[in-house]
Protein backbone atom coordinates (compact mmCIF):
# COMPACT_ATOMS: atom_id res chain seq x y z
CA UNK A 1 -22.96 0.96 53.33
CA UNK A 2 -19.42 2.95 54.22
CA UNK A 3 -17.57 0.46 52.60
CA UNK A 4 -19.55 0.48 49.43
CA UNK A 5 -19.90 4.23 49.14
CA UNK A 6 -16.04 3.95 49.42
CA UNK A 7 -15.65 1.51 46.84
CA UNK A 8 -17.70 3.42 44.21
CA UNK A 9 -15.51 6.32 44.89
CA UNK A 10 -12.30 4.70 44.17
CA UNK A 11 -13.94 3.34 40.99
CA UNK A 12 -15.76 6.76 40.17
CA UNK A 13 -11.96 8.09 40.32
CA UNK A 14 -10.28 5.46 38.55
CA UNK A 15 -12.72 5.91 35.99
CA UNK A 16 -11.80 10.00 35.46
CA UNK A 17 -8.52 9.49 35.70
CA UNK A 18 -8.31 6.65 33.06
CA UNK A 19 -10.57 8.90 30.71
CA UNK A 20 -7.69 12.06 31.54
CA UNK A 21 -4.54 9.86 31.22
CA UNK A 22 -5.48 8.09 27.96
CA UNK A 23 -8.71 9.91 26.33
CA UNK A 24 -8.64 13.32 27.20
CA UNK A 25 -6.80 15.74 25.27
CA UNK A 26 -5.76 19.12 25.37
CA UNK A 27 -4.36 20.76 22.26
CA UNK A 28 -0.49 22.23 22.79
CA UNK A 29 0.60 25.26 21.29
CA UNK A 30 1.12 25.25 17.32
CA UNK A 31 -0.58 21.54 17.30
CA UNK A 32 -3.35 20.39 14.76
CA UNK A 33 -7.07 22.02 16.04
CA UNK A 34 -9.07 18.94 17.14
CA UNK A 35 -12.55 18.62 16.18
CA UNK A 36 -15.87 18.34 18.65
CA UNK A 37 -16.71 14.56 19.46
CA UNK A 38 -18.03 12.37 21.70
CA UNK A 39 -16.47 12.65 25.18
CA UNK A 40 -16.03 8.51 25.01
CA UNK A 41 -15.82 7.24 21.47
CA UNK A 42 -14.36 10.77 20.02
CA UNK A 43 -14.62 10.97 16.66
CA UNK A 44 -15.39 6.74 15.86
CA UNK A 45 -18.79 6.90 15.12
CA UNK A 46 -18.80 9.95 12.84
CA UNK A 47 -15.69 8.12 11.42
CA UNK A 48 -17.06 4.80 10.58
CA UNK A 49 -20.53 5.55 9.89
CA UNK A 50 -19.01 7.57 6.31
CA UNK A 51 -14.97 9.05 6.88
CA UNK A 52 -15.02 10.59 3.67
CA UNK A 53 -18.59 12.59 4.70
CA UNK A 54 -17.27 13.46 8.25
CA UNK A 55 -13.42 14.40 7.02
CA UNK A 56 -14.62 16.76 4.39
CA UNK A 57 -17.17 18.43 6.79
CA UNK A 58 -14.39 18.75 9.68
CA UNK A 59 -11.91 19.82 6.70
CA UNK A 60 -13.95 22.96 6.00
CA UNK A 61 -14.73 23.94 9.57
CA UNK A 62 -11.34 23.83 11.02
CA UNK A 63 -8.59 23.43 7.47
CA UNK A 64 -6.68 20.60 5.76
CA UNK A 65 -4.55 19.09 9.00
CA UNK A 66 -6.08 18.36 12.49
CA UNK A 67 -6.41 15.24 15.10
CA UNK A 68 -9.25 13.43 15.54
CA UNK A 69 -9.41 10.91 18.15
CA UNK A 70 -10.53 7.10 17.56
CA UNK A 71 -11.56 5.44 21.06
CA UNK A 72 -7.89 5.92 22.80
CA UNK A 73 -5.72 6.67 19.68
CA UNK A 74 -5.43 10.18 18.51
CA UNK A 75 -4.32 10.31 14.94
CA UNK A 76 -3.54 13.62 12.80
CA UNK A 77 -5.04 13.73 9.32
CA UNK A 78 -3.23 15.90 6.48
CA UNK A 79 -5.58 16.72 3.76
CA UNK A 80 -3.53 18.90 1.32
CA UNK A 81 -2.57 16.54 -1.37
CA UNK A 82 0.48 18.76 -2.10
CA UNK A 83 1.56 17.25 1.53
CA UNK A 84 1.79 14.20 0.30
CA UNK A 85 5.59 14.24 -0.73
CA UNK A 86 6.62 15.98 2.52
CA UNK A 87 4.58 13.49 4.29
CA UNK A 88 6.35 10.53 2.99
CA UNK A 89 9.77 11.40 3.16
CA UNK A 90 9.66 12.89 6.81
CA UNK A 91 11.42 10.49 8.73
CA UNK A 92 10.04 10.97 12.16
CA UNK A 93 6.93 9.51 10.42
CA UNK A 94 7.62 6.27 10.46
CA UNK A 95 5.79 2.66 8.67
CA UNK A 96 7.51 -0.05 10.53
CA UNK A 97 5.21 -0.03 13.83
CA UNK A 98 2.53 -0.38 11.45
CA UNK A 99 3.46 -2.87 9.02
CA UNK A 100 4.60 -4.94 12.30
CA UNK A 101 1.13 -4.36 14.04
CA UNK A 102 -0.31 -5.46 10.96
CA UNK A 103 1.70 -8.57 10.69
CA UNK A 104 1.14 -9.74 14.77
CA UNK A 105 -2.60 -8.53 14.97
CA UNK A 106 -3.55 -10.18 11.92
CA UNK A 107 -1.09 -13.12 10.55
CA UNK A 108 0.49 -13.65 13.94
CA UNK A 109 4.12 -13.54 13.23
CA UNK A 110 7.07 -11.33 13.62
CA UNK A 111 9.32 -10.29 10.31
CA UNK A 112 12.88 -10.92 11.78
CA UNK A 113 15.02 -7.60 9.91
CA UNK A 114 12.33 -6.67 8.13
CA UNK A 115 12.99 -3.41 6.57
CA UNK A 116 16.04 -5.41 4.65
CA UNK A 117 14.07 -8.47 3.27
CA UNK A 118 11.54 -5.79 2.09
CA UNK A 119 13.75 -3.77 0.17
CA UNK A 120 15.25 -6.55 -1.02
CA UNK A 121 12.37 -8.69 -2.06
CA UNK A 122 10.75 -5.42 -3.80
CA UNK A 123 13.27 -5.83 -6.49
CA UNK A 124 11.56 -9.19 -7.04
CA UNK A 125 8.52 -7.41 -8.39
CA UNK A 126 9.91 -4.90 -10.46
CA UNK A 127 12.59 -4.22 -13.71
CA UNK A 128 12.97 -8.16 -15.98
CA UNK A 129 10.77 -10.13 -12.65
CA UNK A 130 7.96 -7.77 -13.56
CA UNK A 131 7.97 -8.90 -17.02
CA UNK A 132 8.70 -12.55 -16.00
CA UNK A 133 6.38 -12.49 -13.61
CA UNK A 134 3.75 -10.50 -16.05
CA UNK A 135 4.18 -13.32 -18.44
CA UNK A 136 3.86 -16.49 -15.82
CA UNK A 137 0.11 -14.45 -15.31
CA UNK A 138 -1.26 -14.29 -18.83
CA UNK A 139 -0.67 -17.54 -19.47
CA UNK A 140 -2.33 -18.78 -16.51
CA UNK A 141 -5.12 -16.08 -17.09
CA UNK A 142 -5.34 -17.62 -20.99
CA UNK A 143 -5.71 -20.92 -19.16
CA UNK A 144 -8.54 -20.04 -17.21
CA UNK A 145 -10.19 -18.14 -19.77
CA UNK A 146 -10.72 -21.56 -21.43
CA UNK A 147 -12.08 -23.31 -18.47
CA UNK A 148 -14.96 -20.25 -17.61
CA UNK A 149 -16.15 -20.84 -21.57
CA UNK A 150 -16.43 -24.95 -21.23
CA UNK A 151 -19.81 -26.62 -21.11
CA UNK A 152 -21.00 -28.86 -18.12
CA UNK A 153 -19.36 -31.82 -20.19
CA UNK A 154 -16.19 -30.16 -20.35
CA UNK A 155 -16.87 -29.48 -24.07
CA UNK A 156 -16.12 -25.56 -25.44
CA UNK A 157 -18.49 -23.83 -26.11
CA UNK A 158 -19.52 -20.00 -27.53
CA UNK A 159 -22.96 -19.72 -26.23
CA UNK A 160 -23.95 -17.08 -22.91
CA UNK A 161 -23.03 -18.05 -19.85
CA UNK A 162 -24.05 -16.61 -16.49
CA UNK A 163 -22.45 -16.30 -13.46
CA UNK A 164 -21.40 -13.70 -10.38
CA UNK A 165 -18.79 -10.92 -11.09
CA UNK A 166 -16.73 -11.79 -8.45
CA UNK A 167 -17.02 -15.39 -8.98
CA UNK A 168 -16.04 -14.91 -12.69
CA UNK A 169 -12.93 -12.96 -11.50
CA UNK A 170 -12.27 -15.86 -8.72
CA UNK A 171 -12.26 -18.39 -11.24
CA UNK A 172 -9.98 -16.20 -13.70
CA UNK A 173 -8.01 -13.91 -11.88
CA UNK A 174 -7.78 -15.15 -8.49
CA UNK A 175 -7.03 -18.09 -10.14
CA UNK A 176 -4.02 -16.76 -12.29
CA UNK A 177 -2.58 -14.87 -9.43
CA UNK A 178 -2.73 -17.32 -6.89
CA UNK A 179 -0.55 -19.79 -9.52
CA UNK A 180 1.60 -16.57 -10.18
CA UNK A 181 2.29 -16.07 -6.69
CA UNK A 182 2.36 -20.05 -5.41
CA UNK A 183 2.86 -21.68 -8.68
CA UNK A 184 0.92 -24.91 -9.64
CA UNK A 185 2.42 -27.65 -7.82
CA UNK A 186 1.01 -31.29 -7.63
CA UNK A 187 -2.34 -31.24 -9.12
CA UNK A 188 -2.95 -34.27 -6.71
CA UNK A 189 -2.30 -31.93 -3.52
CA UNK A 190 -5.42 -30.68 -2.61
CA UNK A 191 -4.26 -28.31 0.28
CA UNK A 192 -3.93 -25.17 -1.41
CA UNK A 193 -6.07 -24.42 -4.36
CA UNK A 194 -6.99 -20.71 -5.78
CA UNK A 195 -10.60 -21.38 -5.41
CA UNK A 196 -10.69 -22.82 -1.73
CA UNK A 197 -8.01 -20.15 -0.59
CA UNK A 198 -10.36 -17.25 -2.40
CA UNK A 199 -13.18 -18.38 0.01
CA UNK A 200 -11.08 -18.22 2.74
CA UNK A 201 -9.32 -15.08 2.57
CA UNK A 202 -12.96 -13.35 1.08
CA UNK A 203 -14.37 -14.21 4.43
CA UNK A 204 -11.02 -13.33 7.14
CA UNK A 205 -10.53 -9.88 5.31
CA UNK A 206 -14.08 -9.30 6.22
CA UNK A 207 -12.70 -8.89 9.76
CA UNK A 208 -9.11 -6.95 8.84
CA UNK A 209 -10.06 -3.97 10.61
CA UNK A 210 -11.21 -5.50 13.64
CA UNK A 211 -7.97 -7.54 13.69
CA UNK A 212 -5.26 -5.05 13.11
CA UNK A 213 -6.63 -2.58 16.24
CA UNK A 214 -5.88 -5.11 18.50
CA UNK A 215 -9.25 -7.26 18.66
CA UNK A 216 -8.60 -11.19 19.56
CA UNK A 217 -9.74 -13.45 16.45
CA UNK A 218 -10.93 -16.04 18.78
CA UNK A 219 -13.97 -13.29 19.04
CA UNK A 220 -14.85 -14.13 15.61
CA UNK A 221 -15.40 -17.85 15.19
CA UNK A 222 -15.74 -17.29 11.42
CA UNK A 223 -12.54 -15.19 10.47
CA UNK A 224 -11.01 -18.30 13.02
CA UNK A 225 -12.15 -20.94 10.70
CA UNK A 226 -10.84 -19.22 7.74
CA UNK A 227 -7.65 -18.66 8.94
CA UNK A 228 -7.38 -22.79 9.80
CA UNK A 229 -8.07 -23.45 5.80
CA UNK A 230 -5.51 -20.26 4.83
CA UNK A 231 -2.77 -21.98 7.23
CA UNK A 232 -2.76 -25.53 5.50
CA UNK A 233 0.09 -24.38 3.05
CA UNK A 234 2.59 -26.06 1.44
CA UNK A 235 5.78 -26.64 3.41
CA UNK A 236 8.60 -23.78 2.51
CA UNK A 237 10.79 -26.97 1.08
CA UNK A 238 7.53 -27.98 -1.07
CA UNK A 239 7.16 -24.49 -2.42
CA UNK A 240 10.54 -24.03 -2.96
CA UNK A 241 10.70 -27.07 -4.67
CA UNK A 242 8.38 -25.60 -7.65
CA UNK A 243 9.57 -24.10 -10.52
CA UNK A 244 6.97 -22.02 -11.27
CA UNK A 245 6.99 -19.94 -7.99
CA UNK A 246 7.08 -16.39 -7.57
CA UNK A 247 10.76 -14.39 -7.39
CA UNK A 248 9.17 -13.05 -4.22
CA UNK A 249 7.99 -15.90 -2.24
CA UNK A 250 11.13 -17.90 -3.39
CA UNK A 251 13.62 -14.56 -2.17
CA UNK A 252 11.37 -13.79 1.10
CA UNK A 253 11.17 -17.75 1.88
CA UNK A 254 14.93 -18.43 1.95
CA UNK A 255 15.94 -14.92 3.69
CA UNK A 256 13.15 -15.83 6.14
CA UNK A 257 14.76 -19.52 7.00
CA UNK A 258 18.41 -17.91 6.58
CA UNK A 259 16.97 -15.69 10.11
CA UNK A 260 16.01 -19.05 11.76
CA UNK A 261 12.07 -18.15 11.45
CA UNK A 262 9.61 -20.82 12.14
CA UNK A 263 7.52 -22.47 9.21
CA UNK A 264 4.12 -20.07 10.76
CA UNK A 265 6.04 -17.58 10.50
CA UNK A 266 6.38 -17.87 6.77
CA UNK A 267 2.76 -19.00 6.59
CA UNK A 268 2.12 -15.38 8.03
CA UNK A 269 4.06 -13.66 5.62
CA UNK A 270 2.72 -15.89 2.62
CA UNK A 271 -0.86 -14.71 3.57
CA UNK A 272 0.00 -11.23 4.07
CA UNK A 273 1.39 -11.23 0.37
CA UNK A 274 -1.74 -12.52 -0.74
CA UNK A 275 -3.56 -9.72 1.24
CA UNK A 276 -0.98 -6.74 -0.74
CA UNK A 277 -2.46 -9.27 -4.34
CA UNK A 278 -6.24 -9.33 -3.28
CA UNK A 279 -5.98 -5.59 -3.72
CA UNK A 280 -5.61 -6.33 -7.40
CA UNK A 281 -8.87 -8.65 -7.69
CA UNK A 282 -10.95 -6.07 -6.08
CA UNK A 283 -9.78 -3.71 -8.46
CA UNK A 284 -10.27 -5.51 -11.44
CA UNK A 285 -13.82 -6.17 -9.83
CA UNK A 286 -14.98 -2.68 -9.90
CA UNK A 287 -13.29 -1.59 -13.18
CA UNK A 288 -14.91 -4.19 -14.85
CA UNK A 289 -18.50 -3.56 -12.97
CA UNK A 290 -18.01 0.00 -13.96
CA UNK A 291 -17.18 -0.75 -17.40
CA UNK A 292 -20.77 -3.30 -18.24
CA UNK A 293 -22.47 -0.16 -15.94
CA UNK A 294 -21.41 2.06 -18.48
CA UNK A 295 -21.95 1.37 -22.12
CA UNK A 296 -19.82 4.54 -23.17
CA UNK A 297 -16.95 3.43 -20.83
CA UNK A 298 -17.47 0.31 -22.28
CA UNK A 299 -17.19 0.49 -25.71
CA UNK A 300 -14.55 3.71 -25.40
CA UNK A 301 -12.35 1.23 -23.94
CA UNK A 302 -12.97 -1.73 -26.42
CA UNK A 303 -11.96 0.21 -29.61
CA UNK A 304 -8.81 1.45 -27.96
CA UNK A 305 -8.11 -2.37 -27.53
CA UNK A 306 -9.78 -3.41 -30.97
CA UNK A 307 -7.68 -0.65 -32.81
CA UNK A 308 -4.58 -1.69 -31.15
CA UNK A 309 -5.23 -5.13 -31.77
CA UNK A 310 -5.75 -4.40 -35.47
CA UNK A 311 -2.47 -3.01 -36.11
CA UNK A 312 -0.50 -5.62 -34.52
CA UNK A 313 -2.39 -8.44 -36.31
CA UNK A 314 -1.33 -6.75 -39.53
CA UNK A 315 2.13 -6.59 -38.64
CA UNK A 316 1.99 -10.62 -37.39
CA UNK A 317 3.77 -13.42 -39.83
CA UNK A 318 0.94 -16.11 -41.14
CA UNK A 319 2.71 -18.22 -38.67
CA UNK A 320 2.30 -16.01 -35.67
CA UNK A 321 -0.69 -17.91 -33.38
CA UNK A 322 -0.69 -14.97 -30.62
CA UNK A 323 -1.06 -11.66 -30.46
CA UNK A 324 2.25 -10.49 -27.99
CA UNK A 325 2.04 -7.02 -26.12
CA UNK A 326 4.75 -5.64 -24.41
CA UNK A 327 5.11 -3.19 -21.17
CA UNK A 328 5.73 -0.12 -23.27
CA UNK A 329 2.65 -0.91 -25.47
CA UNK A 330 0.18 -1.68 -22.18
CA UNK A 331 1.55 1.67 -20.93
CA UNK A 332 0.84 3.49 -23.65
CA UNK A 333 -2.98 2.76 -24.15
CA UNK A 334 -4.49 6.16 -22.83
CA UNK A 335 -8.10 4.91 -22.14
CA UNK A 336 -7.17 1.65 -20.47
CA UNK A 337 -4.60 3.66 -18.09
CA UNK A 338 -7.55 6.29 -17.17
CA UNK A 339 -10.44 3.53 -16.58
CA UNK A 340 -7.74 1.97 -14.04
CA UNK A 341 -7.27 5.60 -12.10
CA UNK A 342 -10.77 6.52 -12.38
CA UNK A 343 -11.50 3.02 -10.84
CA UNK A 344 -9.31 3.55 -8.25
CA UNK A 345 -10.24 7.17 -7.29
CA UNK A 346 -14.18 6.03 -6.73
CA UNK A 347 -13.33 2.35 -5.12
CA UNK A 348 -10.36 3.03 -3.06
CA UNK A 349 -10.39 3.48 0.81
CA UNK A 350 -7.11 3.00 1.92
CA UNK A 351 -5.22 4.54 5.09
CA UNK A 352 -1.73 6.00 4.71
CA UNK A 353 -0.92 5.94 8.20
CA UNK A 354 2.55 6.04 10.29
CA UNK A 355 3.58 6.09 14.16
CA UNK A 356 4.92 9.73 15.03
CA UNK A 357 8.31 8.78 16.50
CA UNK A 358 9.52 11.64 18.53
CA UNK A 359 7.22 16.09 18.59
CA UNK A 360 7.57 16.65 14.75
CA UNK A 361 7.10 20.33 13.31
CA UNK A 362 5.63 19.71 10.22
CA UNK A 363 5.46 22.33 7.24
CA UNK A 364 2.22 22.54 5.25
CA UNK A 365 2.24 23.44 1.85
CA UNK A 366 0.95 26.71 2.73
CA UNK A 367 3.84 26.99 4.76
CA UNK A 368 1.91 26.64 7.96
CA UNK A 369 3.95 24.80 10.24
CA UNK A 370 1.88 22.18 13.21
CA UNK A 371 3.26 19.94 15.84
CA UNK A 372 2.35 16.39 15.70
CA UNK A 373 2.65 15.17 18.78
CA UNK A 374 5.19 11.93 19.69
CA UNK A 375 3.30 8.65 20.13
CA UNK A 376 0.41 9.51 18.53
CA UNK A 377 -0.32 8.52 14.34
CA UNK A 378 -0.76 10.66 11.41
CA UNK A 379 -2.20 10.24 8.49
CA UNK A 380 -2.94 11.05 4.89
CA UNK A 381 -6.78 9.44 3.45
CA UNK A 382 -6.61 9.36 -0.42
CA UNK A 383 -10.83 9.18 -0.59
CA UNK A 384 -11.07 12.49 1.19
CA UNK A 385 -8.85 13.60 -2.09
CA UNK A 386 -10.51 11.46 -4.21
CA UNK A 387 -13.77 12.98 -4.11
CA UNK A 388 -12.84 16.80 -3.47
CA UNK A 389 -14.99 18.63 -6.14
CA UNK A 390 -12.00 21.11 -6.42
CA UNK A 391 -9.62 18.73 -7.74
CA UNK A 392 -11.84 16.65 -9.13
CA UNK A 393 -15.20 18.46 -11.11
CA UNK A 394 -18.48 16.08 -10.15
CA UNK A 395 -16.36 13.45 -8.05
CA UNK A 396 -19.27 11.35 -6.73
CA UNK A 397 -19.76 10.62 -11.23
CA UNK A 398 -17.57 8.06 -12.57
CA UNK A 399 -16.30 9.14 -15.61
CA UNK A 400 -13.89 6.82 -17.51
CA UNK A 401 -11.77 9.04 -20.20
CA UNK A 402 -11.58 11.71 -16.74
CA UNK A 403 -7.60 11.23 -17.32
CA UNK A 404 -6.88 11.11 -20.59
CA UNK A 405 -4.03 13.79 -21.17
CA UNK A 406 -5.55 15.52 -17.85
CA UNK A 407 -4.17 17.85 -15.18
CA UNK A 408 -5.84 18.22 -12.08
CA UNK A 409 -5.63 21.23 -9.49
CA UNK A 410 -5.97 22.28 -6.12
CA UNK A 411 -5.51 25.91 -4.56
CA UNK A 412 -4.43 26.64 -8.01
CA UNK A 413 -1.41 24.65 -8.13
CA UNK A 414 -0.90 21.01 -10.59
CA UNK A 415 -1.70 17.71 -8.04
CA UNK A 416 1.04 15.73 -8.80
CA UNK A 417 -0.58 12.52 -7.32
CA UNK A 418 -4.22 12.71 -8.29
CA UNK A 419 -4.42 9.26 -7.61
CA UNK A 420 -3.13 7.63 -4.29
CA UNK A 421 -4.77 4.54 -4.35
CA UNK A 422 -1.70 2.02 -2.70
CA UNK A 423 0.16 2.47 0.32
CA UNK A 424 3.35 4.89 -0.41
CA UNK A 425 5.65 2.31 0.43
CA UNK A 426 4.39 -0.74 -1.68
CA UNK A 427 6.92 -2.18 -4.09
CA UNK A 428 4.66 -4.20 -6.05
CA UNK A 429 2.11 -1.15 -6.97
CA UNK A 430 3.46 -1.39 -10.80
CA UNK A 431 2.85 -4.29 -11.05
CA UNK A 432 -0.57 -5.03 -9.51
CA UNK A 433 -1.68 -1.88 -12.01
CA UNK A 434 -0.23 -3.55 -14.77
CA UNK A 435 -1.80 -6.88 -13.91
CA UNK A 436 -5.37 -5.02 -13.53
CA UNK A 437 -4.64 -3.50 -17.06
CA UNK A 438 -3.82 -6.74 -18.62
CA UNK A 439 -6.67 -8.67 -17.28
CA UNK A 440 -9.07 -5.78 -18.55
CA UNK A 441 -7.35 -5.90 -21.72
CA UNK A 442 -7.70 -9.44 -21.81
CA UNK A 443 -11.73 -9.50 -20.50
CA UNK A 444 -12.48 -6.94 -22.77
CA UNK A 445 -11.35 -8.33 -25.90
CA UNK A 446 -12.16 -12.05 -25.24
CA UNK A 447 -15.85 -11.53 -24.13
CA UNK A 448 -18.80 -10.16 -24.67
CA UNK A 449 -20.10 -9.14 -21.27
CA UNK A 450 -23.21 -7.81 -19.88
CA UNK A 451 -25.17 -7.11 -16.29
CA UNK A 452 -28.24 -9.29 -16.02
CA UNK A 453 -31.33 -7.07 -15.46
CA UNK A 454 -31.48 -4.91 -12.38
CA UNK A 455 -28.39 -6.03 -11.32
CA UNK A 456 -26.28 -3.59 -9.48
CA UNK A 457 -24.27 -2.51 -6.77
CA UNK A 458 -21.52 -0.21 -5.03
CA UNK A 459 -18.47 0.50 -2.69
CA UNK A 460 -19.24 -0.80 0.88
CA UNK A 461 -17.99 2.13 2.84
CA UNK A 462 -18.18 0.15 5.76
CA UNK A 463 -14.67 -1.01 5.32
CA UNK A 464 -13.27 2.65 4.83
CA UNK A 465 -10.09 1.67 4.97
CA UNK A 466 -9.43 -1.30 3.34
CA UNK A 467 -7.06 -0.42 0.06
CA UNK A 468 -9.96 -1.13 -2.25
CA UNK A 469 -13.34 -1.09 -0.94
CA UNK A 470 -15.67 -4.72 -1.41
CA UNK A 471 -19.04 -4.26 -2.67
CA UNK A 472 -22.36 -4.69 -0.79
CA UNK A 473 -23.45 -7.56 -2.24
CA UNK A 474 -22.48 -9.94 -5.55
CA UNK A 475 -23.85 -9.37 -8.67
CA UNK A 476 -24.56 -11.51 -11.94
CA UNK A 477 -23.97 -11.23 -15.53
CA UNK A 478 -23.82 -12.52 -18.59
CA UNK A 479 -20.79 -13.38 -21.17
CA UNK A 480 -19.67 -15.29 -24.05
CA UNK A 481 -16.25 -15.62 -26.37
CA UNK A 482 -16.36 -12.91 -29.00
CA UNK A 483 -15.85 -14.12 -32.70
CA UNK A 484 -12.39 -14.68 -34.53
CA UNK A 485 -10.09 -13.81 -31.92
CA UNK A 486 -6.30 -14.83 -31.60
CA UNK A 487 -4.68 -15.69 -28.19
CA UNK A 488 -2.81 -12.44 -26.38
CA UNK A 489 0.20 -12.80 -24.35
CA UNK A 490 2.97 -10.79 -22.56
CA UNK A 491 6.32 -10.23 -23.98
């Protein structure tokens, strides 16, 4: 009975000296406030159940920076958007812990000089490989526009069809970006195809959260399974091999065997470059659900296109067969450009977050300076922006001309990012817009679309941050090919 007593004691003071050593925290001088929470979980539940709900409420209790605590990880949240430059730039606040945790929690490989093949392989994606690359996807997206509108006999045809929303944008965009990214290959190889891989990925990402804080993906037998189907790739000599694939995959794929890494390894990478392009298809998911929700939205954008389409057709020769856009003219539609930011203000959840490298006194706007504290993370969370009512009048509504030749404030002062829907850091965040643009574009004047009765939906904020939040469930609609059009395409 000694002996036990004994034994509990030890473990009664193992236990309170774990929870002081790595849960308990007490606030330094000039460092964030830190909100109430539970003496265990700290602020997780609150956090997960809705962040946006509990960061606003915490925001106007204790001000725009303090560090809430997430099991055994205290991380300092910054919610003055006019932060957001001296966030990025300070240098003590640093991405590469992340992006590796990221890359060994979830893909299981290690990027061998990393920082170099990324700056390097971002050139891939912008300047003449944007347009190259912007070209590659509308002719694949022309190509599956023509395969949605066939008949069960392979026949074309202009009557209604019906399917889901996101299985319409699996079989067209997914499609086209996958064959962007991996090119086409042998049509005989059956390994890799858009449609197989979409399945795949749609049901691992389910799980990215739970994978990049550390938890074993042998605890999820389905995310497991999924990841065996994502991992039977081409070999980096068969994808090199193809004309047709991306300037990125074909740079990152020969700096990666130049560094002696292993053929997983580049599976790893190849999936996590298909995780940075999902972002796009979700995207394109909710501004077109937002555009057949709203019949304003939706015909406000289709005479923008319709008018613009107009004038070019007048200008084309009797021999000209397509209809050819270029970047300057996709940037310059004002309605398409604010139905892409107003999708991304109500749909995104992602997480700017970086490792504090060393005690960092960090200036506020305000001029209020805080110490972040070394080891822990800090963050910046773009929905807690996104839906302030000061910078944004009736956030929760989703209005699509809200940035048309707009200016949006906060403490009086011009936001200069209103929108901060990608990581900070992302090289390819021009062009995943423009690709979202182009397939709306594209959608919009090719189809007639419509929801099916009742059908409906909206953000899942159980993935809070995720760069664009899934929805809660599928839903189905209707569509056809609209009347006398010509073929687009990208200059």
């Amino acid at each position: 009975m000694v002996a036990l007593t004994v034994y509990l004691a030890i473990a009664v003071a193992l236990c309170v000296a774990a929870y002081f050593k790595f849960l308990f925290r007490k606030r330094r001088e000039n460092e964030p406030p830190i909100p109430t929470g539970h003496w265990f979980w700290g602020n997780g539940e609150e956090f997960s159940k809705n962040a946006v709900k509990f960061l606003h409420s915490t925001q106007k209790k204790i001000g725009d920076i303090f560090t809430i605590r997430l099991f055994n990880q205290h991380m300092t949240v910054i919610l003055d958007p006019h932060s957001y430059e001296k966030f990025v730039k300070e240098r003590n606040f640093d991405f590469d812990k992340i992006q590796k945790q990221v890359n060994h929690n979830v893909f299981s490989f290690e990027l061998v000089n990393a920082r170099k093949m990324l700056k390097e392989a971002g050139k891939t994606v912008r300047g003449p490989y944007l347009n190259k690359g912007m070209a590659q996807f509308s002719n694949y997206l022309n190509e599956t526009f023509t395969e949605v509108t066939q008949s069960s006999t392979g026949e074309h045809t202009d009557e209604w069809k019906t399917a889901g929303l996101r299985s319409f944008n699996s079989q067209t965009l997914f499609a086209s970006l996958f064959y962007t990214i991996f090119g086409k290959g042998d049509a005989s190889d059956a390994r890799f195809k858009p449609l197989s891989v979409y399945k795949n990925f749609d049901t691992f990402h389910k799980y990215f959260n739970f994978l990049w804080l550390g938890m074993p993906v042998k605890l999820f037998p389905k995310a497991v399974k999924a990841l065996e189907g994502l991992c039977n790739q081409p070999t980096s000599a068969e994808l090199l091999q193809r004309d047709d694939l991306s300037e990125y995959l074909r740079f990152s794929t020969n700096f990666m065997l130049e560094h002696n890494q292993t053929e997983q390894d580049i599976i790893g990478h190849n999936l996590v470059y298909l995780h940075v392009n999902y972002n796009t298809f979700r995207l394109a998911f909710w501004s077109l659900y937002k555009l057949l929700e709203n019949r304003e939205a939706l015909e406000g954008l289709r005479k923008e296109i319709d008018e613009v389409v107009r004038c070019k057709r007048a200008e084309m020769d009797d021999d000209d067969e397509e209809i050819v856009f270029s970047m300057e003219e996709i940037d310059s539609l004002k309605v398409l450009d604010s139905v892409v930011n107003e999708t991304l203000r109500v749909s995104s959840g992602v997480f700017v977050v970086r490792s504090v490298l060393e005690d960092t006194e960090f200036q506020m706007e305000n001029g209020q300076n805080f110490t972040v504290r070394k080891g822990d993370k800090v963050a910046m969370y773009p929905p807690a922006m996104h839906k302030d009512p000061e910078i944004f009048e009736n956030p929760d509504e989703y209005k699509y001309d809200r940035f048309v030749d707009a200016k949006f404030y906060k403490y009086g002062k011009e936001v200069k990012n209103p929108v901060m829907a990608f990581g900070a850091l992302c090289p390819g965040k021009k062009y995943a817009i423009v690709q979202s643009k182009w397939f709306l574009l594209s959608s919009m004047y090719s189809f007639d679309m419509e929801l099916c009765d009742g059908e409906s939906t909206q953000p899942d904020i159980n993935y809070y941050g995720h760069e664009i939040l899934p929805p809660t469930k599928e839903v189905q609609i209707r569509y056809k090919l609209r009347q006398n059009i010509e073929k687009l395409s990208f200059l």
